[in-house]
C-alpha atoms as a PDB file:
ATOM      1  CA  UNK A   1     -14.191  44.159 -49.399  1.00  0.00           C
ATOM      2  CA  UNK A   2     -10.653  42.999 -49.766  1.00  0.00           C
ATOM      3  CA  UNK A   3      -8.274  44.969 -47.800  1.00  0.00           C
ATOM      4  CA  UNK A   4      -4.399  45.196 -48.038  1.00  0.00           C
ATOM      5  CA  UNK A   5      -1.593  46.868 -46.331  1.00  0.00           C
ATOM      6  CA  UNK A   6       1.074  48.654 -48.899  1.00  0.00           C
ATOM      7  CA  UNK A   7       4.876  48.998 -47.988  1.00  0.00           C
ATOM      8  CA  UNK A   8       5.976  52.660 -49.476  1.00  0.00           C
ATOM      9  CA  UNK A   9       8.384  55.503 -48.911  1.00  0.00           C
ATOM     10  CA  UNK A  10       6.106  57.128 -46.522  1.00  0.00           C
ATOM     11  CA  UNK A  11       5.110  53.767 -44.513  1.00  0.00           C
ATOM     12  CA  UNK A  12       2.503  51.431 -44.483  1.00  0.00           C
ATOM     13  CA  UNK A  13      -0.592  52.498 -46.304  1.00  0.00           C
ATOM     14  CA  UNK A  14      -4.085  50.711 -46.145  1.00  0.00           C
ATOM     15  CA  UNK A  15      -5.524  49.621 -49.834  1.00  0.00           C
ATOM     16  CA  UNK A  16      -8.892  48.305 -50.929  1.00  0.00           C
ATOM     17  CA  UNK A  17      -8.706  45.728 -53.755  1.00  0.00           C
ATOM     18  CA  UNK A  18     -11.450  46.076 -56.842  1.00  0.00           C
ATOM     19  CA  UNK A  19     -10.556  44.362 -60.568  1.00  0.00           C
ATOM     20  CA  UNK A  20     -10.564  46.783 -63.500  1.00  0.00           C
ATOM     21  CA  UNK A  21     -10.708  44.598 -66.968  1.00  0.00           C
ATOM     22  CA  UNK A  22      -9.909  41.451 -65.426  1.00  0.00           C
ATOM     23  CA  UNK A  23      -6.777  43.333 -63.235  1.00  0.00           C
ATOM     24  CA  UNK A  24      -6.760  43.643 -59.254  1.00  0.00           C
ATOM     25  CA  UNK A  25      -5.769  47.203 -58.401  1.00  0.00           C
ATOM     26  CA  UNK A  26      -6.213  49.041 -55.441  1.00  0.00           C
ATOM     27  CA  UNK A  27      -7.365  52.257 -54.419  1.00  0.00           C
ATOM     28  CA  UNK A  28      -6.219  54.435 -51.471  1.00  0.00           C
ATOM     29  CA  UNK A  29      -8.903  55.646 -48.666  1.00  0.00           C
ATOM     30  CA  UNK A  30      -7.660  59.197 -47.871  1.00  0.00           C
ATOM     31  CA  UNK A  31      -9.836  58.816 -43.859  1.00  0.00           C
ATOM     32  CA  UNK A  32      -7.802  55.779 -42.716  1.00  0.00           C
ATOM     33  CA  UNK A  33      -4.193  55.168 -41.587  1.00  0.00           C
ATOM     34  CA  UNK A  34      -3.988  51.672 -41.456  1.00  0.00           C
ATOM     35  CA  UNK A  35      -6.781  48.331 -42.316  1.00  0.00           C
ATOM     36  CA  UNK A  36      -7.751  48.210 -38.681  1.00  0.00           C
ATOM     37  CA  UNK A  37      -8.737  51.636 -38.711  1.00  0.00           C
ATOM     38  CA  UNK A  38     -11.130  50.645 -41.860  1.00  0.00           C
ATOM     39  CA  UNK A  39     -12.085  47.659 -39.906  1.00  0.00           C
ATOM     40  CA  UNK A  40     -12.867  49.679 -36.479  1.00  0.00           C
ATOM     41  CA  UNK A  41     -14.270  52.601 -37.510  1.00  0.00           C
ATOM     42  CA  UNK A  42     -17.082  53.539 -39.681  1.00  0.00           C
ATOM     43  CA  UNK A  43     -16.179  56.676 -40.943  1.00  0.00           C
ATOM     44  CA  UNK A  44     -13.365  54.708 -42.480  1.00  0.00           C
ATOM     45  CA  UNK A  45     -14.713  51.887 -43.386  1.00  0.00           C
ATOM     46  CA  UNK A  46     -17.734  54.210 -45.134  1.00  0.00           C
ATOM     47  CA  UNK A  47     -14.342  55.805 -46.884  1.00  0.00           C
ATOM     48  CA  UNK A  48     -13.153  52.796 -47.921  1.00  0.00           C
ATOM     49  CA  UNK A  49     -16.845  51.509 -49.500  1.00  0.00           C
ATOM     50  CA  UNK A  50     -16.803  54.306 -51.262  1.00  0.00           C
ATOM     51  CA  UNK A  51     -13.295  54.017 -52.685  1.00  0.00           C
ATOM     52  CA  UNK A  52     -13.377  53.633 -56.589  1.00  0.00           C
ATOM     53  CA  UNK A  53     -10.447  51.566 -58.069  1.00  0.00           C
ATOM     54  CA  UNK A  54     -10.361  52.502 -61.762  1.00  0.00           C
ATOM     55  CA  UNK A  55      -7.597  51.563 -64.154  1.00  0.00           C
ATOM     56  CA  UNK A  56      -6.100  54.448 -62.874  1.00  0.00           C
ATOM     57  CA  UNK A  57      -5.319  53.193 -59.354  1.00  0.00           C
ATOM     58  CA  UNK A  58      -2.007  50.507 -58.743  1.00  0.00           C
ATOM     59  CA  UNK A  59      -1.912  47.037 -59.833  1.00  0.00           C
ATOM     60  CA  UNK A  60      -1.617  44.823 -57.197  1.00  0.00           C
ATOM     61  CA  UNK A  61       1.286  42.890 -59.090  1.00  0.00           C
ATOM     62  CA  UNK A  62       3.159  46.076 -59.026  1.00  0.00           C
ATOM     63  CA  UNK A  63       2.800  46.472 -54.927  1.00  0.00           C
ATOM     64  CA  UNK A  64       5.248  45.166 -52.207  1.00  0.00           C
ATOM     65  CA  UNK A  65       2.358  44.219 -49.646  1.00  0.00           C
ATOM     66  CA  UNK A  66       2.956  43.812 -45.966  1.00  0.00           C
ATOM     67  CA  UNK A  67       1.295  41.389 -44.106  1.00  0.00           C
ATOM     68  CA  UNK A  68      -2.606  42.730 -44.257  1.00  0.00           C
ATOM     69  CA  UNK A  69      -2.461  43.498 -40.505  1.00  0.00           C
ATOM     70  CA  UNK A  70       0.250  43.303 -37.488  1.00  0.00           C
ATOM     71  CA  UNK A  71      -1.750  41.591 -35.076  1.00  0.00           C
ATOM     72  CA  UNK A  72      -0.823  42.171 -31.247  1.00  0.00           C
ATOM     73  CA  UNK A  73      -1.829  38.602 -30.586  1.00  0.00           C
ATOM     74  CA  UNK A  74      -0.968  35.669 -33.036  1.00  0.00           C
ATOM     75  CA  UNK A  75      -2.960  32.941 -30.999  1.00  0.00           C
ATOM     76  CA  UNK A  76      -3.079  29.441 -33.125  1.00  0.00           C
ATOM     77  CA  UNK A  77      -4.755  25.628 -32.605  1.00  0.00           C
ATOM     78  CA  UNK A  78      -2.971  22.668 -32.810  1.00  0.00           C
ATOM     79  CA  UNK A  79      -4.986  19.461 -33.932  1.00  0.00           C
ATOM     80  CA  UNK A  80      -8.182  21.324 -34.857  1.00  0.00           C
ATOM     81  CA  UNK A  81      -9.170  19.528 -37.839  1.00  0.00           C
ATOM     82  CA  UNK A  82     -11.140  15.308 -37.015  1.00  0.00           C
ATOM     83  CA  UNK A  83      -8.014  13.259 -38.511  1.00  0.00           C
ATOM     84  CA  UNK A  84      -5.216  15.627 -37.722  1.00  0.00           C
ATOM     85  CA  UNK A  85      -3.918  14.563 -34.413  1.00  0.00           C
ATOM     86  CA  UNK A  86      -0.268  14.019 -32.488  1.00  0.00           C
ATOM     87  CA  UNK A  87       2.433  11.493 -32.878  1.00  0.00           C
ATOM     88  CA  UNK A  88       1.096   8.226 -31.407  1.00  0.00           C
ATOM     89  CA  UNK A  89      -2.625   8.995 -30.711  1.00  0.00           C
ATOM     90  CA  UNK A  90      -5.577   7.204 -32.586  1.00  0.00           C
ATOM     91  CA  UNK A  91      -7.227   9.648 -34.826  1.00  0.00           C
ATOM     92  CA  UNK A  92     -10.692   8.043 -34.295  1.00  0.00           C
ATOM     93  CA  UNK A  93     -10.543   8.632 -30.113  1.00  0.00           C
ATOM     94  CA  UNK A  94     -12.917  11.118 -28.744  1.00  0.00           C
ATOM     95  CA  UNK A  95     -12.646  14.721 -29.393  1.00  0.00           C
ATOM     96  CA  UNK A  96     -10.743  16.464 -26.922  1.00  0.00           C
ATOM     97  CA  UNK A  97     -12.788  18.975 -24.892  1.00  0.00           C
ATOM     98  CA  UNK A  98     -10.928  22.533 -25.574  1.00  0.00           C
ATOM     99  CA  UNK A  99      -8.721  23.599 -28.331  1.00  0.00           C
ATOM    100  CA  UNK A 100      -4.954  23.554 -28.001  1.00  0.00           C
ATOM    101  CA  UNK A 101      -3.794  26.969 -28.507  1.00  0.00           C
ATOM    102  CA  UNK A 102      -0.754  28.732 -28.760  1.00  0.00           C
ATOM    103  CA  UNK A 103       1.544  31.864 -29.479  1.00  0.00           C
ATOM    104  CA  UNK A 104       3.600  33.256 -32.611  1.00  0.00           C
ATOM    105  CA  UNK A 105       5.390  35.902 -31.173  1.00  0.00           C
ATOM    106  CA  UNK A 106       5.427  39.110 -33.749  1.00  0.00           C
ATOM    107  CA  UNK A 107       8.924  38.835 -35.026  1.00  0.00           C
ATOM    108  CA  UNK A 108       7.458  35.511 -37.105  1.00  0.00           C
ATOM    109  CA  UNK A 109       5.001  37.366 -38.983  1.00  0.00           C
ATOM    110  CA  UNK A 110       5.884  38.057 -42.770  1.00  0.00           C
ATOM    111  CA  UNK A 111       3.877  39.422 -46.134  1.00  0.00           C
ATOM    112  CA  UNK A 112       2.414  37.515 -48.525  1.00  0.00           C
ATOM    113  CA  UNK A 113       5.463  37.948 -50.660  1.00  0.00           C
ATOM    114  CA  UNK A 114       8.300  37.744 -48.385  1.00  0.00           C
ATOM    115  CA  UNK A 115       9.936  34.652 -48.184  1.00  0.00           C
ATOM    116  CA  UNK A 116      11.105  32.477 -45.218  1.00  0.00           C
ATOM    117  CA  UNK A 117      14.558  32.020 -44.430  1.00  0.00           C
ATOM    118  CA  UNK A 118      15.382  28.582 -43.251  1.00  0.00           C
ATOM    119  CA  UNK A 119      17.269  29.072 -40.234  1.00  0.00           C
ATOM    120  CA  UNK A 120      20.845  27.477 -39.957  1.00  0.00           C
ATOM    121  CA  UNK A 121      19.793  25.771 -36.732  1.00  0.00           C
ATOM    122  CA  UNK A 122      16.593  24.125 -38.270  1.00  0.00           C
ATOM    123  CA  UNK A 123      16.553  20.452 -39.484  1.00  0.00           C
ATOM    124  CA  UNK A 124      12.677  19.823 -40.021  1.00  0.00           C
ATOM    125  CA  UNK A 125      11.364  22.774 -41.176  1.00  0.00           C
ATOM    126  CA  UNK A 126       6.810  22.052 -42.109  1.00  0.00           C
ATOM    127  CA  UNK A 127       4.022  23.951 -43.649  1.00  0.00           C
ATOM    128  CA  UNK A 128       0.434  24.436 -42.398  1.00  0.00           C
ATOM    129  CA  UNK A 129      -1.881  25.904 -44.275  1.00  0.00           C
ATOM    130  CA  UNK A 130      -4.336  27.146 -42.068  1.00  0.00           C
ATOM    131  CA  UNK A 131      -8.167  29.978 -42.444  1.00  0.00           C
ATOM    132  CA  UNK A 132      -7.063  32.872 -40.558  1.00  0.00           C
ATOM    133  CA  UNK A 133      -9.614  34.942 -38.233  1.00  0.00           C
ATOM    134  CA  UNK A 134      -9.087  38.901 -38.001  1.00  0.00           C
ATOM    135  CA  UNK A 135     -10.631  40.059 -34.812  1.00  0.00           C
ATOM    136  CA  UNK A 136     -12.459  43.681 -35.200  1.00  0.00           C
ATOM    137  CA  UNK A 137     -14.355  44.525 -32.237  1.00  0.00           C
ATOM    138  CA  UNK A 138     -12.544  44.019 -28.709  1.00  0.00           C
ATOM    139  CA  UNK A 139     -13.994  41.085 -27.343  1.00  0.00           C
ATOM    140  CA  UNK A 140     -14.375  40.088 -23.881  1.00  0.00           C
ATOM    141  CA  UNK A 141     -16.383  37.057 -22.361  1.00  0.00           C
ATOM    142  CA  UNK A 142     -18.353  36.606 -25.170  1.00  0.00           C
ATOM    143  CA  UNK A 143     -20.994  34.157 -25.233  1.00  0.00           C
ATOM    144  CA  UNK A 144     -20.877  31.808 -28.529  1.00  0.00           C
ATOM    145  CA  UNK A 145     -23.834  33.234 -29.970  1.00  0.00           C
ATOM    146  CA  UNK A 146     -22.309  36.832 -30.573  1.00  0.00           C
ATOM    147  CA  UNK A 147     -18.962  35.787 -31.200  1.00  0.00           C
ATOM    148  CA  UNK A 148     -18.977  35.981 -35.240  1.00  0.00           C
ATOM    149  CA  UNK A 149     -19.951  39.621 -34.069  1.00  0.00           C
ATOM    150  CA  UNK A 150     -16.404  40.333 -33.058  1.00  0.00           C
ATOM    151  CA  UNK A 151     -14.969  39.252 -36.092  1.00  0.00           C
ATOM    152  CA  UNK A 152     -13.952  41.414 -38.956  1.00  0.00           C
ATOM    153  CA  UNK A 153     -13.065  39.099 -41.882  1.00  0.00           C
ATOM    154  CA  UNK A 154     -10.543  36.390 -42.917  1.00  0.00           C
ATOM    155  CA  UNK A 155      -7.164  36.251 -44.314  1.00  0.00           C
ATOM    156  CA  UNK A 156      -4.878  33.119 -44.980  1.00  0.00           C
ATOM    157  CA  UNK A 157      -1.918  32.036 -42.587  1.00  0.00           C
ATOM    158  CA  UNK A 158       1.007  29.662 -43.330  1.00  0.00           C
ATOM    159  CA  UNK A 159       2.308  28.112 -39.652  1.00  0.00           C
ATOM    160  CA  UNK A 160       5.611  27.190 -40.662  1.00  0.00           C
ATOM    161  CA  UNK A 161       7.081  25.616 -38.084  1.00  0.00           C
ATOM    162  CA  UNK A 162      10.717  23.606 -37.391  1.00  0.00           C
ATOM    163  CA  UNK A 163       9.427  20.172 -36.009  1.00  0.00           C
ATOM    164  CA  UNK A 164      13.041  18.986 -34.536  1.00  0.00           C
ATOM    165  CA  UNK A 165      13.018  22.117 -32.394  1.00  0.00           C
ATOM    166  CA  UNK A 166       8.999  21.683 -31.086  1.00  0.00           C
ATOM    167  CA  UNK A 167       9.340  18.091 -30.322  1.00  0.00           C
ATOM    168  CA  UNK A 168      12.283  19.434 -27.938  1.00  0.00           C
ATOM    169  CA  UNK A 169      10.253  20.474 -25.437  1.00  0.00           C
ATOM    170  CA  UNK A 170       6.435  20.197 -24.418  1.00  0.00           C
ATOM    171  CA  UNK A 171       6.374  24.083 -25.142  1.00  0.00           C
ATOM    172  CA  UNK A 172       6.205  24.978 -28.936  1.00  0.00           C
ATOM    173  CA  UNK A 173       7.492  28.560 -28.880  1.00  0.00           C
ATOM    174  CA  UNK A 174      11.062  27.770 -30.365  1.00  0.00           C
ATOM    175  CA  UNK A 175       9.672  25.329 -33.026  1.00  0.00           C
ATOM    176  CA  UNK A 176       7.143  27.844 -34.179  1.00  0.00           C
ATOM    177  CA  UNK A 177       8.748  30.956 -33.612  1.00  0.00           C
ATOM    178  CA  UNK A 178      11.453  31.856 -35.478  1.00  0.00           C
ATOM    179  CA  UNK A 179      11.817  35.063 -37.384  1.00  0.00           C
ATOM    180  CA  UNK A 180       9.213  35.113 -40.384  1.00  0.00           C
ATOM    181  CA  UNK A 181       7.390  31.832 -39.550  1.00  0.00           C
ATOM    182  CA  UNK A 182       3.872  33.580 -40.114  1.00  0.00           C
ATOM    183  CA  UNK A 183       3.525  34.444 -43.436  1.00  0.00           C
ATOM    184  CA  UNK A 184       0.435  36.183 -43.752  1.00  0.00           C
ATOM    185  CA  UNK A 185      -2.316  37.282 -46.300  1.00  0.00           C
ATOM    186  CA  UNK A 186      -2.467  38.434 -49.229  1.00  0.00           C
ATOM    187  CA  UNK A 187      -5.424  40.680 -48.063  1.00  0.00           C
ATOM    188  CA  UNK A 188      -8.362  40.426 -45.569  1.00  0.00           C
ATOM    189  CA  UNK A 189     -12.438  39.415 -47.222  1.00  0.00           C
ATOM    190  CA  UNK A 190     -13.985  41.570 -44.758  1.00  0.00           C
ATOM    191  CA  UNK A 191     -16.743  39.054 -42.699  1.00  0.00           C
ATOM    192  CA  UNK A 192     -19.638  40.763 -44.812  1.00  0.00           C
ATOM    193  CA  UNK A 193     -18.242  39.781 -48.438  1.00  0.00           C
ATOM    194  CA  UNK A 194     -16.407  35.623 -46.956  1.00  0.00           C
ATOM    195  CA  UNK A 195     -17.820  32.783 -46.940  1.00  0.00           C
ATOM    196  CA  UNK A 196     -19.063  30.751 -44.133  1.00  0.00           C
ATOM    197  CA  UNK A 197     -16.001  29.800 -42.264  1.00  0.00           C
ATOM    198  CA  UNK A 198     -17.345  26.275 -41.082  1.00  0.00           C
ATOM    199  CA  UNK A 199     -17.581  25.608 -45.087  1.00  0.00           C
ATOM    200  CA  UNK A 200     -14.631  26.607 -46.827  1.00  0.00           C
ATOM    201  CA  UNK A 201     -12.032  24.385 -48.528  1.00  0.00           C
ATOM    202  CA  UNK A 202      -8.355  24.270 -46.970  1.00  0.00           C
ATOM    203  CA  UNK A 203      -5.903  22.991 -49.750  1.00  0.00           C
ATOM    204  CA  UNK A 204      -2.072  23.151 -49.755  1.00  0.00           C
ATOM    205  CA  UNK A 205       0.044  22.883 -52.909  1.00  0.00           C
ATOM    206  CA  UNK A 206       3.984  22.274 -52.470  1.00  0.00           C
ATOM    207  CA  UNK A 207       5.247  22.524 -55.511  1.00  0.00           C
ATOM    208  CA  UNK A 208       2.580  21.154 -57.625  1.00  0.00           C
ATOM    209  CA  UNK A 209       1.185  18.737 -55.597  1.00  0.00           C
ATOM    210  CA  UNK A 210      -1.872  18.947 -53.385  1.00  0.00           C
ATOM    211  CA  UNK A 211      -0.884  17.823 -49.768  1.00  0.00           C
ATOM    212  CA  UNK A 212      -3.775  18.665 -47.956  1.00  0.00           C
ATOM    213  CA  UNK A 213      -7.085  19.278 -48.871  1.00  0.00           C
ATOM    214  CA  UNK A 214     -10.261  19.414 -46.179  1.00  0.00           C
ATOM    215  CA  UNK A 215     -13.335  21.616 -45.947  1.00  0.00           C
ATOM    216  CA  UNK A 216     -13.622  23.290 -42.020  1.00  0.00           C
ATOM    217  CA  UNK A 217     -16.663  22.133 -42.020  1.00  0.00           C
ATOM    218  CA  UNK A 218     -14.978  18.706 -40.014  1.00  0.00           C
ATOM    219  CA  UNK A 219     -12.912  21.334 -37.703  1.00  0.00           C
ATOM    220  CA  UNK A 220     -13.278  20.306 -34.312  1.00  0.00           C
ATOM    221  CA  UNK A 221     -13.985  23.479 -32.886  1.00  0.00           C
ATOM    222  CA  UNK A 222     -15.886  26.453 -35.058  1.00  0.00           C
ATOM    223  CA  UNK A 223     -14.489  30.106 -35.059  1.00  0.00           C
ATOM    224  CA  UNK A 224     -17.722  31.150 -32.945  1.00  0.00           C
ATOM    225  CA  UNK A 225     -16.755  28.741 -30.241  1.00  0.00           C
ATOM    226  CA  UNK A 226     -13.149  29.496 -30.510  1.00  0.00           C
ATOM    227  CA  UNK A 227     -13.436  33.537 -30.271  1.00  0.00           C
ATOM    228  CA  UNK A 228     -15.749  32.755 -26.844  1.00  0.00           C
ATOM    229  CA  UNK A 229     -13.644  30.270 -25.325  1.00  0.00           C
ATOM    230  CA  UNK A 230     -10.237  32.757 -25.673  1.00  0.00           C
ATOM    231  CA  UNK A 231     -12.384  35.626 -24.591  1.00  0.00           C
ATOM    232  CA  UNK A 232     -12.851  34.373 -21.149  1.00  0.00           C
ATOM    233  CA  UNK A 233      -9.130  34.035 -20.844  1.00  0.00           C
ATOM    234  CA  UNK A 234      -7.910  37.032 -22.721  1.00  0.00           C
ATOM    235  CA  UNK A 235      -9.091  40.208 -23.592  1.00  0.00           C
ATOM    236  CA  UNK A 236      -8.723  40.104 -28.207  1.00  0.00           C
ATOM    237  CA  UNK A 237      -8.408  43.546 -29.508  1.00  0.00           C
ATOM    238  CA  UNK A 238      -8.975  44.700 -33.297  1.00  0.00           C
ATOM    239  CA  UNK A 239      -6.578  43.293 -35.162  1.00  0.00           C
ATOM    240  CA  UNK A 240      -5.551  40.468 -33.496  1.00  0.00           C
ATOM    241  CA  UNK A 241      -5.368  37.078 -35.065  1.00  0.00           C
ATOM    242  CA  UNK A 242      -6.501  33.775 -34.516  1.00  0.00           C
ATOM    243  CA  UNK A 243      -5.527  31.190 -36.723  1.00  0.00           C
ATOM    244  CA  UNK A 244      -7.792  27.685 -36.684  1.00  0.00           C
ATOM    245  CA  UNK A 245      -5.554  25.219 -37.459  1.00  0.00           C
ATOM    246  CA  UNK A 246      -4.491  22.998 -40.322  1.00  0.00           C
ATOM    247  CA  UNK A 247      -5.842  19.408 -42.043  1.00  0.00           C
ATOM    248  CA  UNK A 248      -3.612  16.440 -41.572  1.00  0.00           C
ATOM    249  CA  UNK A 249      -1.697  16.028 -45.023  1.00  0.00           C
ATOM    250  CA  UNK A 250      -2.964  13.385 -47.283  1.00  0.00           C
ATOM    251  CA  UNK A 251      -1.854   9.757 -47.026  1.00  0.00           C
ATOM    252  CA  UNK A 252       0.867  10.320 -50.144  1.00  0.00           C
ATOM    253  CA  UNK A 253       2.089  13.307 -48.717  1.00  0.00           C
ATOM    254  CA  UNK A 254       2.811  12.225 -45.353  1.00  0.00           C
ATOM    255  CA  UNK A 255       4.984   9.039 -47.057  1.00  0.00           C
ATOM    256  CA  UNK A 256       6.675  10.785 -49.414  1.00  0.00           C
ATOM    257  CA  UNK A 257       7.031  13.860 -46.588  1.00  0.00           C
ATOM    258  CA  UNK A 258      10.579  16.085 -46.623  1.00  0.00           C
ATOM    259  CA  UNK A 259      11.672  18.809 -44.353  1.00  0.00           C
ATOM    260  CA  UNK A 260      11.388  21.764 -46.710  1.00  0.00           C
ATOM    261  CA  UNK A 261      14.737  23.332 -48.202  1.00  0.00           C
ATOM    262  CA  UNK A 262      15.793  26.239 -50.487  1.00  0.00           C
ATOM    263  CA  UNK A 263      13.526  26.957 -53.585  1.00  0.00           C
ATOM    264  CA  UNK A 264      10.584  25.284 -52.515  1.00  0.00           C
ATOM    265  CA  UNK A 265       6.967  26.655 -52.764  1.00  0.00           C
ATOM    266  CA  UNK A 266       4.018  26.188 -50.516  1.00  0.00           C
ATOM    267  CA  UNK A 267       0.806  27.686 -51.693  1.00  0.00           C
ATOM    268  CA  UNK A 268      -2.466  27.596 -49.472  1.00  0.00           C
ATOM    269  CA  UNK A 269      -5.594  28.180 -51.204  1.00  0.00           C
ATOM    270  CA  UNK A 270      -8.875  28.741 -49.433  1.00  0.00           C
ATOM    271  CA  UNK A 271     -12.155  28.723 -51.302  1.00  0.00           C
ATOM    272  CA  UNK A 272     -13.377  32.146 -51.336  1.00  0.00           C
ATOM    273  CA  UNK A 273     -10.723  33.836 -49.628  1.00  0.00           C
ATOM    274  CA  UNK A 274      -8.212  33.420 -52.229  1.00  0.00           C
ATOM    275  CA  UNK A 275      -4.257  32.214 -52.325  1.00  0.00           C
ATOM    276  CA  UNK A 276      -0.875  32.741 -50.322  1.00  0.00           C
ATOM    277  CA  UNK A 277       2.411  31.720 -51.965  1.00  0.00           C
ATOM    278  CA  UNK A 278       5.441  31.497 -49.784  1.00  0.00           C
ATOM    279  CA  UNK A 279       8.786  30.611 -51.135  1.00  0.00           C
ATOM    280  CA  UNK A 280      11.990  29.481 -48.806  1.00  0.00           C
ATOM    281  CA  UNK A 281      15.707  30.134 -49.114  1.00  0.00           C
ATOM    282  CA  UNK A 282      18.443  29.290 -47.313  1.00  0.00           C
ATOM    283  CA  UNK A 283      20.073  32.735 -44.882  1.00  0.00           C
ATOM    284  CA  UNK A 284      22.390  35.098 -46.862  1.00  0.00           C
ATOM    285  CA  UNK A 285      25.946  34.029 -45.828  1.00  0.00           C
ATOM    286  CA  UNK A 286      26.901  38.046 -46.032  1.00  0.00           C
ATOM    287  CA  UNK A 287      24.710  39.115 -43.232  1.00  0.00           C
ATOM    288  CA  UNK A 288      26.293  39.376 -40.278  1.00  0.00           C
ATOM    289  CA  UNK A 289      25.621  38.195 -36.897  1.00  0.00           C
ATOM    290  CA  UNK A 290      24.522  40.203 -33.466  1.00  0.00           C
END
């Protein structure tokens, strides 16, 4: 099942995408108030199975769609994928022994089709296309071998981030943080209808050109191992996010490498999960500050 959130007049509604002649639409389940009500509870996600999209129902083109969920946690890896690694270290050494995880705070995290202001004070603004993992049972010290348990499917995440402003400090929060820096979506593939996440292909497209393009199959550390080793930290509750990092861009990419400006496109595509377009502009000179 492919699940959406819908902006409307009445607030956020919850949507289940089906095709109708070649046409996504999406149909309404009348038991459920939001996605991680279909995801949590099985009287809604029964409602939801049983939801028939019919020609009848709204095209997806013609929705504004918020970000599928609004996770409480936003918890990311840096450097999971073999060949991705930081400034100055050999990307043959050893794998390191635990991931390197941190925050997006909630004011970064944006629909599918909203797109990202560049902030006046950025100078190095980056993409990073990057499987997504929606959490839908409330896991807590979970040993690996039940950890795919907890999760509920898989959406797509862009981790824009401002490079000047994370290699500031040896905390990322104000390089990956800034308001709408976690565009997110377009929908989730619930766990029963993805693919296996340790073999799915992670490609990036900025504006026409493939940047990065690497299967998780040569991630570092797999979602099972991932969901247990943040569950003996942390307490992750439906709907929570954890996002499993990005591939190192491809040789030509990294030479020919700008900070991203006004009108450009980044598009990540994930076999199997589908595609997330975000465009960037520059802030609207009429909107005042606080």
């Amino acid at each position: 099942m492919r699940l959406v959130t819908v902006r409307t007049d009445a607030g956020p509604r919850p949507g289940v995408v089906g095709e109708v002649d070649g046409v996504l639409r999406v149909g309404f389940p009348e038991a459920a108030a939001s996605v991680v009500d279909i995801l949590t509870g099985e009287a809604a996600r029964a409602a939801a199975d049983a939801v028939t999209v019919s020609a009848a129902d709204s095209a997806l083109d013609d929705l504004d769609l918020d970000a599928p969920v609004r996770p409480g946690k936003l918890l990311c890896l840096g450097y999971n994928y073999r060949g991705h690694v930081p400034d100055g270290v050999d990307p043959t050494a050893d794998d390191p022994d635990s991931p390197d995880v941190f925050v997006k705070t909630p004011n970064t995290i944006g629909g599918p089709h909203d797109p990202v202001v560049i902030p006046a004070a950025a100078s190095d603004v980056d993409y990073e296309g990057e499987l997504a993992v929606v959490i839908g049972r409330r896991a807590h010290a979970v040993p690996i071998d039940r950890a795919l348990e907890h999760v509920a499917g898989y959406t797509i995440l862009n981790d824009v981030s401002d490079r000047a402003w994370q290699r500031r400090q040896s905390q990322w929060a104000l390089g990956k943080c800034s308001d709408g820096f976690a565009p997110l979506g377009p929908w989730i593939v619930t766990a029963d209808e993805a693919p296996d996440p340790q073999d799915v292909l992670v490609e990036v497209v900025r504006d026409g050109v493939v940047t990065a393009s690497q299967s998780t199959a040569t991630t570092i550390f797999p979602v099972a191992f991932v969901i247990h080793h943040l569950s003996q930290v942390m307490t992750l509750e439906p709907g929570d996010i954890v996002s499993t990092g990005t591939p190192q861009k491809l040789p030509a990419a990294q030479e020919s490498h700008r900070p991203l400006a006004p009108g450009d496109a980044v598009t990540v595509r994930i076999s199997g999960i589908g595609e997330l377009t975000t465009t960037f502009t520059a802030p609207d000179p009429t909107e005042p500050s606080a």
